[in-house]
C-alpha atoms as a PDB file:
ATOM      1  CA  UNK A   1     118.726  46.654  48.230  1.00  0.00           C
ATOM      2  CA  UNK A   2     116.312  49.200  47.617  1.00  0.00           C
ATOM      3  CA  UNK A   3     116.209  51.288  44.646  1.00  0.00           C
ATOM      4  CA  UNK A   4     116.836  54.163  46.545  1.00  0.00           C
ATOM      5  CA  UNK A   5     119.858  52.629  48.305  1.00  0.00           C
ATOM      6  CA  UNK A   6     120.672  51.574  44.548  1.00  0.00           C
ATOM      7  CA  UNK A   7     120.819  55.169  43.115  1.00  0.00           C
ATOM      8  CA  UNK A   8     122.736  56.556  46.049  1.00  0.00           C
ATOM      9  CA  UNK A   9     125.331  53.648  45.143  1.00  0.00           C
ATOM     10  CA  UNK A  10     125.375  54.879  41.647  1.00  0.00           C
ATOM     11  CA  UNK A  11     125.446  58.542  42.203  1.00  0.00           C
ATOM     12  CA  UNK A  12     128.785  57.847  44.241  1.00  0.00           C
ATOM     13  CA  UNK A  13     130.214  55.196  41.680  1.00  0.00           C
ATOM     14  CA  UNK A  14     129.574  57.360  38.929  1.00  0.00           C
ATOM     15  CA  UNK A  15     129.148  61.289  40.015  1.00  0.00           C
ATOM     16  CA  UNK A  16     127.294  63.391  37.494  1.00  0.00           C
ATOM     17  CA  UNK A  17     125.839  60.553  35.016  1.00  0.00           C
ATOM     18  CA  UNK A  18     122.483  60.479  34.062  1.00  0.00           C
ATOM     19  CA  UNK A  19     120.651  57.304  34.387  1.00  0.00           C
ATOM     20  CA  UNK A  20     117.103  55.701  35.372  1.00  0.00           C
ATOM     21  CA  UNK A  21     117.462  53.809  38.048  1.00  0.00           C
ATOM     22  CA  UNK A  22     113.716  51.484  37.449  1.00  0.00           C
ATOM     23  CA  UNK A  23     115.533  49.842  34.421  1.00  0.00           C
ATOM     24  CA  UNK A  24     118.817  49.289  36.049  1.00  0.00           C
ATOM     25  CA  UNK A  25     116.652  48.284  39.257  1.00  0.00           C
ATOM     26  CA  UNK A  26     114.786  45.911  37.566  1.00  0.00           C
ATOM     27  CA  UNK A  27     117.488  44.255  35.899  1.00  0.00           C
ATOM     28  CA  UNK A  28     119.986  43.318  38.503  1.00  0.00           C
ATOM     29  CA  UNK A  29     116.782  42.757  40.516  1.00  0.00           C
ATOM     30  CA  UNK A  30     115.977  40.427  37.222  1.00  0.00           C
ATOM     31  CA  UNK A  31     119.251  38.862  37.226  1.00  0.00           C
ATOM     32  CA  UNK A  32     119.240  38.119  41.031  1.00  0.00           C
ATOM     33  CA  UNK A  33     115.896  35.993  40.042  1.00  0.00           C
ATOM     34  CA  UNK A  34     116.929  34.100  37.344  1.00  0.00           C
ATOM     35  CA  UNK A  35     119.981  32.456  39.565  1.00  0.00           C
ATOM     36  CA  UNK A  36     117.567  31.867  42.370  1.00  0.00           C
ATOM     37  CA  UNK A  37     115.389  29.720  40.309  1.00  0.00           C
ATOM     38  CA  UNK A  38     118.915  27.515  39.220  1.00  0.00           C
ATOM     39  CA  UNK A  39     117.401  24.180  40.442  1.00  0.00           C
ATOM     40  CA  UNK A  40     120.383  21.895  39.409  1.00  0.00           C
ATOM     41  CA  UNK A  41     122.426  20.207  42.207  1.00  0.00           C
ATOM     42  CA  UNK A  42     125.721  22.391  43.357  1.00  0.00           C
ATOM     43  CA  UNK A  43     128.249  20.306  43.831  1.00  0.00           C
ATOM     44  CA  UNK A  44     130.931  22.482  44.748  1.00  0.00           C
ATOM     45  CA  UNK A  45     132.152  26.285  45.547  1.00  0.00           C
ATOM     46  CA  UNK A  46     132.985  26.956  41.869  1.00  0.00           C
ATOM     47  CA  UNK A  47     129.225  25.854  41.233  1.00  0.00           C
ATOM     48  CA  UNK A  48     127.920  28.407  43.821  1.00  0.00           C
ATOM     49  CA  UNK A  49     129.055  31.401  42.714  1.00  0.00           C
ATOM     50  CA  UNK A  50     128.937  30.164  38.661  1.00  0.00           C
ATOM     51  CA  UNK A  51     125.003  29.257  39.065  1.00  0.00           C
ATOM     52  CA  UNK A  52     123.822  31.336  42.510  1.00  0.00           C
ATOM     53  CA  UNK A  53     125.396  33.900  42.857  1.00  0.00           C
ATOM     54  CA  UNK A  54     126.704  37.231  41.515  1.00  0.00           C
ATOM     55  CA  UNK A  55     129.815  38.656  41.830  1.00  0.00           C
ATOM     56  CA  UNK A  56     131.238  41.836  42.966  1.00  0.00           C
ATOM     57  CA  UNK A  57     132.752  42.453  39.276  1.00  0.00           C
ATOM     58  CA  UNK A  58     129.837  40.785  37.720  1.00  0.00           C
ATOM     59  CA  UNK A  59     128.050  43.929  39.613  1.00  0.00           C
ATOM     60  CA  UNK A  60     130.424  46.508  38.817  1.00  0.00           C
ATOM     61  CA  UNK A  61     130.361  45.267  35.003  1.00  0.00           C
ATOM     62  CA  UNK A  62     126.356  45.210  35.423  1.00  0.00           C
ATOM     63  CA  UNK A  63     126.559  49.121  36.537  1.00  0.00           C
ATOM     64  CA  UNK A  64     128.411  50.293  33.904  1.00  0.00           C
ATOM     65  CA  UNK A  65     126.723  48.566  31.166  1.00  0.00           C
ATOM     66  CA  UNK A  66     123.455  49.808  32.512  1.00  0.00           C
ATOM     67  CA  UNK A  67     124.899  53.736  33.640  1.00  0.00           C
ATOM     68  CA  UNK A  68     127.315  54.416  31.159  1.00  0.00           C
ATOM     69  CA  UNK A  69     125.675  52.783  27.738  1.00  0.00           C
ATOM     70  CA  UNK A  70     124.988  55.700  25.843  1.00  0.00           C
ATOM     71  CA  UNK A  71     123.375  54.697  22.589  1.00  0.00           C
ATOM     72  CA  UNK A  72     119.877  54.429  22.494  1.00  0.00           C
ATOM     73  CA  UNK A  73     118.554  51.650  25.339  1.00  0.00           C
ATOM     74  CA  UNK A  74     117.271  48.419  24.282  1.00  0.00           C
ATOM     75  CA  UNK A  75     114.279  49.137  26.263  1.00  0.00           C
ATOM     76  CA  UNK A  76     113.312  52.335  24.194  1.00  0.00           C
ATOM     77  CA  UNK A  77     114.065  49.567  20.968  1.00  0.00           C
ATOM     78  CA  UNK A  78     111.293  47.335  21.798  1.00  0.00           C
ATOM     79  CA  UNK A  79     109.026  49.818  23.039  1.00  0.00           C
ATOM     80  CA  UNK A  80     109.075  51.688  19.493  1.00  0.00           C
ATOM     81  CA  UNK A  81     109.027  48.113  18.306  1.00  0.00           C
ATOM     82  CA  UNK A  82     105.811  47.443  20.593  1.00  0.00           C
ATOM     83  CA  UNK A  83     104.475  50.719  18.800  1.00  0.00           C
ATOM     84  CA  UNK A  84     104.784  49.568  15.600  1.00  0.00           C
ATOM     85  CA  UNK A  85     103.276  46.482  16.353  1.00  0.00           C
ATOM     86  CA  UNK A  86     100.330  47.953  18.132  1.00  0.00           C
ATOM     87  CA  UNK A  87      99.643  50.351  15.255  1.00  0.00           C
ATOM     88  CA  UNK A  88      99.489  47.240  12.318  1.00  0.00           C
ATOM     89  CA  UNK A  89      96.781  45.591  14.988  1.00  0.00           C
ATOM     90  CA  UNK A  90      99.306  42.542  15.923  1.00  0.00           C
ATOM     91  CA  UNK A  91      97.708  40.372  18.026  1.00  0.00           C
ATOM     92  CA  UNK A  92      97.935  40.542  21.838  1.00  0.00           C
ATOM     93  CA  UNK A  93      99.269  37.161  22.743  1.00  0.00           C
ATOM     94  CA  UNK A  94     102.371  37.538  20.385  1.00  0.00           C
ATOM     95  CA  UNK A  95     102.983  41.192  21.882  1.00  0.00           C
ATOM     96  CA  UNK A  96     102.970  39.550  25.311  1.00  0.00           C
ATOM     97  CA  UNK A  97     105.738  36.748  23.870  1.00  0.00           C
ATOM     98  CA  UNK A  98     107.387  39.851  22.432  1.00  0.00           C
ATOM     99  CA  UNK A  99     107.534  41.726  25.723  1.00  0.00           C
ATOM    100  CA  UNK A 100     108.842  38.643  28.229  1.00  0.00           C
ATOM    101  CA  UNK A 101     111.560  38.086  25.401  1.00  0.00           C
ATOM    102  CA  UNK A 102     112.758  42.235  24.986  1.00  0.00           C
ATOM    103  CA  UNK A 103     112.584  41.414  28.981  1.00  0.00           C
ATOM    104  CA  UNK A 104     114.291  38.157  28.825  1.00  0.00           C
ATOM    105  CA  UNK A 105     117.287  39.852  26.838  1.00  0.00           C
ATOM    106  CA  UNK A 106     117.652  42.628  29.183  1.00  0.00           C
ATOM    107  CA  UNK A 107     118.654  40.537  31.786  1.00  0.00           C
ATOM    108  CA  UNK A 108     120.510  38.454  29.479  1.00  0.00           C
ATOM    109  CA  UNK A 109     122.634  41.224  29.048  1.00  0.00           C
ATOM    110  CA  UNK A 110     123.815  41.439  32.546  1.00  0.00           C
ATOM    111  CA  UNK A 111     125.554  37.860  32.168  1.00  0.00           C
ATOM    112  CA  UNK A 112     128.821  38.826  30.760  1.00  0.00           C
ATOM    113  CA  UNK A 113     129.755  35.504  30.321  1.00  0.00           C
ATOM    114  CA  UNK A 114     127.198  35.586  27.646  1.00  0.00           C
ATOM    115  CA  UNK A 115     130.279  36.682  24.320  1.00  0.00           C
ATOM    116  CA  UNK A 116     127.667  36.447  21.766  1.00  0.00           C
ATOM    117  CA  UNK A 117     125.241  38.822  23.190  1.00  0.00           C
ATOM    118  CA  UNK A 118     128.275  40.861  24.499  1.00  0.00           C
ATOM    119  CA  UNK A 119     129.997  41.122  21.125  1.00  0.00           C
ATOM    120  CA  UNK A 120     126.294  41.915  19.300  1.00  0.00           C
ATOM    121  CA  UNK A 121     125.653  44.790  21.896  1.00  0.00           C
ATOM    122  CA  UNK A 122     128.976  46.250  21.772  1.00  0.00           C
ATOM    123  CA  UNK A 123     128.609  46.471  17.318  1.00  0.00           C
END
């Protein structure tokens, strides 16, 4: 799916919201990567779709995290963190680390099996 393709989903799902589709894009897209690289043995149906796959209401529940989540975005959180960080002259390699993990959490957030990060987002 296409980001295009993506946003014309959304616009009919949810008519009238504003929303960037590059972070929701890159999330599911994310998401979608992470369960590719699951490299333990499936043993059975169950398995499949725990480990491989995702769901049609893990993707609704993905969409309106991502479209209707009001509050300030996570993203915008670590790039005024990554500001702060740049300005007191922190060195590179931990800002890298920093990034992947803000990164790593984003799509961690799309796994709503995931209570504690749930329950922490939702606060």
């Amino acid at each position: 799916m296409t980001s295009l393709k993506l946003a014309q989903f959304i616009e009919k799902a949810f008519p009238g919201t504003n929303y960037q589709i590059t972070p929701i894009y890159k999330s599911i897209f994310g998401e979608i990567k992470r369960k590719a690289k699951y490299e333990k043995n499936i043993e059975n149906q169950g398995d499949l779709i725990k480990y491989k796959a995702i769901t049609k209401k893990e993707f609704d529940n993905y969409l309106k995290i991502s479209v209707l989540h009001k509050r300030e975005s996570f993203q915008d959180k670590c790039d005024k963190i990554e500001n702060r960080l740049n300005s007191e002259k922190v060195d590179f390699t931990f800002l890298k680390i920093f990034k992947q993990r803000c990164f790593d959490i984003e799509i961690d957030k799309m796994n709503t099996n995931n209570r504690l990060l749930v329950n922490l987002i939702q606060q």
